[in-house]
Protein backbone atom coordinates (compact mmCIF):
# COMPACT_ATOMS: atom_id res chain seq x y z
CA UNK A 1 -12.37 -59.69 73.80
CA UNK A 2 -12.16 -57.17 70.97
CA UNK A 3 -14.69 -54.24 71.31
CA UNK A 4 -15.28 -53.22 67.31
CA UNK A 5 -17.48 -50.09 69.02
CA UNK A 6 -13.63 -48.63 69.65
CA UNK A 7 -13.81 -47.84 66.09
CA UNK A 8 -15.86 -44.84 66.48
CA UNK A 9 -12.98 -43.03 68.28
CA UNK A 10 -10.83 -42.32 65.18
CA UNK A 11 -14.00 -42.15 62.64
CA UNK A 12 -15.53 -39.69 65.51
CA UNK A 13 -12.13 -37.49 65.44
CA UNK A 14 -12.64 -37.52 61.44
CA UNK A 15 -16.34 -36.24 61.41
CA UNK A 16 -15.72 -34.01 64.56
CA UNK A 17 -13.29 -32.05 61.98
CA UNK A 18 -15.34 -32.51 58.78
CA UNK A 19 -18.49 -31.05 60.76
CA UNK A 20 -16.47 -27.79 62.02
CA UNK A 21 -15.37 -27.21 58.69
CA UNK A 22 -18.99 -27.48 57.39
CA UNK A 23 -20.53 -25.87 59.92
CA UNK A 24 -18.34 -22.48 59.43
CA UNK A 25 -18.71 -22.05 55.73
CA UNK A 26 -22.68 -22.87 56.00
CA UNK A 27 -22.78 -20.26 59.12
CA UNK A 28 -21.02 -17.90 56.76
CA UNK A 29 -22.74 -18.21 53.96
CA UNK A 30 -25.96 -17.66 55.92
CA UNK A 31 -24.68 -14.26 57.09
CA UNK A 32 -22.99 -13.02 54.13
CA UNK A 33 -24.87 -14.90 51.37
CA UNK A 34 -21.35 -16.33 50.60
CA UNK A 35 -19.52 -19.11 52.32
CA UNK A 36 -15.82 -19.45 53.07
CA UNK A 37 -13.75 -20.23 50.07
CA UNK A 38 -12.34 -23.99 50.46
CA UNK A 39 -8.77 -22.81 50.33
CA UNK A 40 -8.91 -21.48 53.80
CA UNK A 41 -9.65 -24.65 55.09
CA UNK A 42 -6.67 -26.26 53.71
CA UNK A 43 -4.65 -22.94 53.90
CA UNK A 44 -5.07 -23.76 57.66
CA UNK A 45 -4.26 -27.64 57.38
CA UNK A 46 -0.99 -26.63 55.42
CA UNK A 47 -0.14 -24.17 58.57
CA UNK A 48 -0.71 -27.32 60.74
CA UNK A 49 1.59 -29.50 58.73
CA UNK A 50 4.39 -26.74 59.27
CA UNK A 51 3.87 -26.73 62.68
CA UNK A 52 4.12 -30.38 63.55
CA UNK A 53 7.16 -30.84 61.35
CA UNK A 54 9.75 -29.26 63.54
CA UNK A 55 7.68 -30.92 66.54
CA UNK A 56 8.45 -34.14 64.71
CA UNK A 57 12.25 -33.38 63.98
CA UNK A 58 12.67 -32.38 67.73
CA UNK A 59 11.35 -35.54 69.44
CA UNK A 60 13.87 -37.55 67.06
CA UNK A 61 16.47 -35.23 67.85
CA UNK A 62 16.72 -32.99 71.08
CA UNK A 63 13.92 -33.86 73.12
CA UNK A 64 15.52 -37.28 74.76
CA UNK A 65 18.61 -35.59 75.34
CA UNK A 66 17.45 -32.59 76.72
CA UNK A 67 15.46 -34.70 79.40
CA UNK A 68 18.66 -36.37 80.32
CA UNK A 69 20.74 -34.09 80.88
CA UNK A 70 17.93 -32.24 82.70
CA UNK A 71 17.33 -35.18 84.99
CA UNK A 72 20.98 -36.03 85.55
CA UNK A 73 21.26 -31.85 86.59
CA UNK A 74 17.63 -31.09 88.34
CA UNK A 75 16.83 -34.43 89.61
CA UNK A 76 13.44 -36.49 88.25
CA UNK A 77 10.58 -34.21 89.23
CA UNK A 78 12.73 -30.85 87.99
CA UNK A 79 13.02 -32.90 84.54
CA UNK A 80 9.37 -33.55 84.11
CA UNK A 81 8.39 -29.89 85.21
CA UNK A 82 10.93 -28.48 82.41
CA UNK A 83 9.72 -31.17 80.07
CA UNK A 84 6.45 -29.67 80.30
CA UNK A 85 7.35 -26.24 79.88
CA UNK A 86 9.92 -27.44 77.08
CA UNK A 87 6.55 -28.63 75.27
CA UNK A 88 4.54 -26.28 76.06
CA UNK A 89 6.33 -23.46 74.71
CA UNK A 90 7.53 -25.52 71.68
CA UNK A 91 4.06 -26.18 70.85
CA UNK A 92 2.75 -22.58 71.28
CA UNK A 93 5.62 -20.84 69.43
CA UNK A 94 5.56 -23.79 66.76
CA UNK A 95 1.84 -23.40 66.31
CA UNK A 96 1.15 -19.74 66.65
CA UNK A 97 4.29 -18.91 65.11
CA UNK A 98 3.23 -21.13 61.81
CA UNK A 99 -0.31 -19.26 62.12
CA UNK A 100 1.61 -16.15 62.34
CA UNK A 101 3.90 -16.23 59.62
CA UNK A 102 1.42 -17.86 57.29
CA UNK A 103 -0.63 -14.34 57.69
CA UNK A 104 2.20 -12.13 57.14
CA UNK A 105 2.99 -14.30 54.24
CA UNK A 106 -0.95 -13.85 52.54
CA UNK A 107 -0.69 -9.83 53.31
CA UNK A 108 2.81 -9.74 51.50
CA UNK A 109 1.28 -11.86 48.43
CA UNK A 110 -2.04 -9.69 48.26
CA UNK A 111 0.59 -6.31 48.46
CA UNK A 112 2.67 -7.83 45.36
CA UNK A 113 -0.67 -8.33 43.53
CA UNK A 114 -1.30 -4.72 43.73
CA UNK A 115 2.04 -3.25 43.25
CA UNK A 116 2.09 -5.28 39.44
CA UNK A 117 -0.55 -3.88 39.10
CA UNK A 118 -2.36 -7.38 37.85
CA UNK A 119 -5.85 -7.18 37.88
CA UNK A 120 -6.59 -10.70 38.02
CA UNK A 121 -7.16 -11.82 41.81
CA UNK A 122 -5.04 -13.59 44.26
CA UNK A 123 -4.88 -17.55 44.62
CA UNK A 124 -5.51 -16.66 48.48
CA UNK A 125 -7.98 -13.74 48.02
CA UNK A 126 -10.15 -13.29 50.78
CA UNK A 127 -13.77 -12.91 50.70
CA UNK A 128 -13.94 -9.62 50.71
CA UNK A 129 -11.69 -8.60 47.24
CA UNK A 130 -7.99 -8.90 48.42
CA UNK A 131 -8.23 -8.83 52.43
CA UNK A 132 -8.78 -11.63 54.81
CA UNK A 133 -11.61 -10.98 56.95
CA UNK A 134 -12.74 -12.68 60.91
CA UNK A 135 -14.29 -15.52 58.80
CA UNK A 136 -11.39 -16.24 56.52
CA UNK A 137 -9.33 -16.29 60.19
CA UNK A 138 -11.67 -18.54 61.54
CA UNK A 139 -12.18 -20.74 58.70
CA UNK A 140 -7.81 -21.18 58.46
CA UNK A 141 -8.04 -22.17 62.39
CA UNK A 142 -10.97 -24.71 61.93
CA UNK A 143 -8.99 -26.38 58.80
CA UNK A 144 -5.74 -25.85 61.15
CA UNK A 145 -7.44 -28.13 64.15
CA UNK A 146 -9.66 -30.03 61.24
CA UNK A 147 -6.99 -31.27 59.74
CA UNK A 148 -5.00 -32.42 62.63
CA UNK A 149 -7.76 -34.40 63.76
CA UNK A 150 -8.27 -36.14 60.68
CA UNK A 151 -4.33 -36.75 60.36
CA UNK A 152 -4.32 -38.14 63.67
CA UNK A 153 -7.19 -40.24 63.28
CA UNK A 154 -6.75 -41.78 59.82
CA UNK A 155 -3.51 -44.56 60.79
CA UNK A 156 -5.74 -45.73 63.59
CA UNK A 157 -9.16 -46.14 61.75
CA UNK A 158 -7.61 -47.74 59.14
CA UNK A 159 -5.39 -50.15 61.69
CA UNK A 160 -8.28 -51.20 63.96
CA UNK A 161 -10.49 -52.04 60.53
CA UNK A 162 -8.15 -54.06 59.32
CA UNK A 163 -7.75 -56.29 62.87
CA UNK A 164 -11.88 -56.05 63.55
CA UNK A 165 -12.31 -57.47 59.58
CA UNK A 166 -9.43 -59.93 59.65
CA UNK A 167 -7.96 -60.68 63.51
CA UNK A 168 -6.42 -63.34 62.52
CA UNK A 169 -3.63 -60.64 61.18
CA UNK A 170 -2.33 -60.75 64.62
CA UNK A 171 -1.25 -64.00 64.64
CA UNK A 172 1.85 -63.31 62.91
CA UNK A 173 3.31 -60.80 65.36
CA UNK A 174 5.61 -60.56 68.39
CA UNK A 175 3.51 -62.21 71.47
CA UNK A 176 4.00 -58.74 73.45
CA UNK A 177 2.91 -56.62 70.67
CA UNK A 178 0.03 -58.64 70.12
CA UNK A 179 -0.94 -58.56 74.12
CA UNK A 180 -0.61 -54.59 73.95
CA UNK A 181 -3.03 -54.61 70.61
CA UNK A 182 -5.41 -56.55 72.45
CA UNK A 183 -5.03 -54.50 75.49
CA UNK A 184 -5.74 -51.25 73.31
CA UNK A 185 -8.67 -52.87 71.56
CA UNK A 186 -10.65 -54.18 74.49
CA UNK A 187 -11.34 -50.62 75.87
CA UNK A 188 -14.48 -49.98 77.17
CA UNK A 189 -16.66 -47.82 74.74
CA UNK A 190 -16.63 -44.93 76.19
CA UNK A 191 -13.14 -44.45 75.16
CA UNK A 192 -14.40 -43.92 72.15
CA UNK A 193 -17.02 -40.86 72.33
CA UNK A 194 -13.72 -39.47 74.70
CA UNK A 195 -11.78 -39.38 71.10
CA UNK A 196 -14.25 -37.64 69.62
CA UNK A 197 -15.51 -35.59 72.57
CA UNK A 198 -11.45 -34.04 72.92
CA UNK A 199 -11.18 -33.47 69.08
CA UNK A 200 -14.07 -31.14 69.49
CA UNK A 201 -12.62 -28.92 72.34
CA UNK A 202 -9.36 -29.62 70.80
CA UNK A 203 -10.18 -27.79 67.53
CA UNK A 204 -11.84 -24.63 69.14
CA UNK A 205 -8.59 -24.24 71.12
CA UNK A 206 -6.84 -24.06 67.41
CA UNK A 207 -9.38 -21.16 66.31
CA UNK A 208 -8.78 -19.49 69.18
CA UNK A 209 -4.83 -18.87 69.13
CA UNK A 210 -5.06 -19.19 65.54
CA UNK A 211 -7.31 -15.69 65.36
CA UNK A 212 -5.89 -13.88 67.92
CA UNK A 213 -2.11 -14.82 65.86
CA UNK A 214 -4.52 -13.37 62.68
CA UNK A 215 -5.37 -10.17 64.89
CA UNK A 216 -1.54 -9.50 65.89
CA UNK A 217 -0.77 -9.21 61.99
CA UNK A 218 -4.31 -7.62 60.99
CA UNK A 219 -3.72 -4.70 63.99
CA UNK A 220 0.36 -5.25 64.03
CA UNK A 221 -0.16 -6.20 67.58
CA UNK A 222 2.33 -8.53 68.82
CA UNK A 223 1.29 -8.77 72.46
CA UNK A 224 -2.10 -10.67 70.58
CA UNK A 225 0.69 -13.10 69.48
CA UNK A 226 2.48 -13.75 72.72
CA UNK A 227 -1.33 -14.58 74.04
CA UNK A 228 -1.88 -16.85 71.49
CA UNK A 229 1.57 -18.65 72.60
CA UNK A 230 1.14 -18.41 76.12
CA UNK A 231 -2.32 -19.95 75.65
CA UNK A 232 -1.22 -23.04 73.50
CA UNK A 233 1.87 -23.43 75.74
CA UNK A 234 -1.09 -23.73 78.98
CA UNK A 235 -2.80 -26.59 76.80
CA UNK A 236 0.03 -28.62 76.14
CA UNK A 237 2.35 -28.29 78.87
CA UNK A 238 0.61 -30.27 81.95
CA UNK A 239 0.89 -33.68 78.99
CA UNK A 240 4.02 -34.90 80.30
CA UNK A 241 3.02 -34.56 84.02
CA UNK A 242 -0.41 -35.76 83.51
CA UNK A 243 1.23 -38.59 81.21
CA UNK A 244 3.81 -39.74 84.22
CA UNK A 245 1.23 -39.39 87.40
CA UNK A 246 -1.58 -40.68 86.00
CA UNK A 247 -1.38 -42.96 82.91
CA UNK A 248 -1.90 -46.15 84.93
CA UNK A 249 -4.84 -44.44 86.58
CA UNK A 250 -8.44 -45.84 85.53
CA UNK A 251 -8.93 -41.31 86.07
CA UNK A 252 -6.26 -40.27 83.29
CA UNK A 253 -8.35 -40.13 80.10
CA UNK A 254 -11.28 -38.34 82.67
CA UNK A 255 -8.86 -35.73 83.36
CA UNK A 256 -7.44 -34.88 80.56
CA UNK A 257 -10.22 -34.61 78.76
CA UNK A 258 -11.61 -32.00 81.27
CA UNK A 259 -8.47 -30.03 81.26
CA UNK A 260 -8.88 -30.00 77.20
CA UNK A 261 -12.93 -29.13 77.43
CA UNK A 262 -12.13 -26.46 79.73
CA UNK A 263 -9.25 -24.95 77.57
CA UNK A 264 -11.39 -25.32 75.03
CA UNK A 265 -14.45 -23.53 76.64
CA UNK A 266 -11.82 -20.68 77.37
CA UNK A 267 -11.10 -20.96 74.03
CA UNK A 268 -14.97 -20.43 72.64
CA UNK A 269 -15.47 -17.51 75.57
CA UNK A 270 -12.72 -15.97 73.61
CA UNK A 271 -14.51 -15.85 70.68
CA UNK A 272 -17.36 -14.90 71.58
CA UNK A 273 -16.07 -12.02 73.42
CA UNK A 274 -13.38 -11.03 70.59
CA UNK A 275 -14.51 -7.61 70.13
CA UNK A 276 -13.55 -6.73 73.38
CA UNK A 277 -9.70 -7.80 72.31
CA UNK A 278 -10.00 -6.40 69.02
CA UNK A 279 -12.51 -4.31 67.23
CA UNK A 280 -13.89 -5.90 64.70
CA UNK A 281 -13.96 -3.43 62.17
CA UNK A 282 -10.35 -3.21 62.62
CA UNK A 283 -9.81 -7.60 61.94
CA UNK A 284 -8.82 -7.28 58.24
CA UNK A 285 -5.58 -7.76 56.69
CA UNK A 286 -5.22 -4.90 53.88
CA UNK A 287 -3.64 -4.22 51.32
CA UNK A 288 -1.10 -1.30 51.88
CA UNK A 289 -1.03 0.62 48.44
């Protein structure tokens, strides 16, 4: 029987991101008087779309035969261990490297401003005149993991509305695709608040890496860029292994979800405890007259 409550996993992803976004530019405002400009949000969706691109070209391309060939030269566990690494990395240097270039990118564009001398402000100005401040790198990450979770969840809402409003939809497919739909669809419930609940770790994982890439451009540190990496490529990598060992277990979503809360928790300990990676009178990207 089809549970309709499964519906709240991709509509819980969607209003996980929506209320991060909200909550930053209302907790700004109410320090500062002034919230986040908009544009940071989707500034930081735009990084994510770069990042996933080359993901996306990869899997279609390289990824299959690079498993192969490792496989036919390490045997099957070695392939799985360096398929995990493989993603891993790709995702951290992907990710953080998007985050990373997009920042060099807004200090070159505020530096051109100045050297025309145009008085008329940047499309990406910061909120504080021409420099991007710790709220304008926060603000990118949350619209970086925001929109990813919206992205994600938006083919699956709009797939499991149409079979809850009009089942008989299935009728006209393949019997085993039909059987797997089913199979999907008559998930307990709690698979739902498990969408939602990973979104929400997920996306503080994203602010994370995605300020402490802001800080290596901000205080030309790159060693705060290799920890963004090496902290994205921890996430990601244990997927495959986790995907192989335990997908058939009744235990799989339960532990990967931990391992994501827990990153995630790392994540927010970060944050809270930035100053001691970074001074915070020293996070601003300036312009360099």
């Amino acid at each position: 029987m089809l549970n309709p409550w499964l519906i709240l996993g991709p509509s819980g992803m969607m209003i996980v991101g929506i209320f991060y976004m909200l909550f930053w530019r209302e907790r700004v405002r109410r320090d500062s008087g002034k919230g986040v400009p908009i544009r940071f949000f989707i500034f930081g969706g735009l990084l994510w779309a770069a990042a996933i691109i080359p993901k996306i070209i990869m899997d279609y391309t390289v990824t299959q035969p690079l498993y192969v060939w490792w496989a036919s030269s390490f045997g099957a566990s070695g392939a799985l261990l360096l398929l995990g690494v493989y993603v891993g990395l790709r995702t951290g240097i992907f990710e953080c490297g998007a985050a990373y270039l997009g920042f060099r990118a807004f200090a070159r564009k505020t530096n051109q401003v100045n050297e025309a001398g145009i008085a008329k402000a940047s499309s990406w100005e910061g909120a504080a005149g021409q420099n991007m401040g710790y709220s304008e790198a926060v603000a990118v990450g949350v619209g970086f993991g925001a929109f990813e979770a919206i992205v994600l969840a938006l083919p699956s809402l709009v797939q499991m509305a149409a079979i809850f409003l009009d089942p008989s939809i299935l009728s006209g497919l393949p019997p085993e695709q039909v059987a797997a739909i089913e199979s999907q669809l008559s998930q307990p419930t709690w698979m739902a608040a498990a969408a939602a609940w990973e979104r929400a770790f997920a996306i503080l994982a994203h602010v994370f890496a995605t300020v402490l890439a802001y800080l290596s451009v901000a205080q030309r540190r790159l060693i705060l860029l290799g920890g963004a990496v090496a902290y994205k490529s921890v996430l990601d990598a244990p997927i495959p292994i986790l995907q192989e060992y335990l997908a058939s277990s009744p235990y799989y979503i339960v532990i990967t979800e931990a391992f994501v809360a827990v990153m995630g928790l790392v994540g927010l300990l970060g944050m809270l405890n930035i100053n001691r990676i970074a001074p915070r009178d020293t996070n601003v990207i300036r312009n360099e007259q």
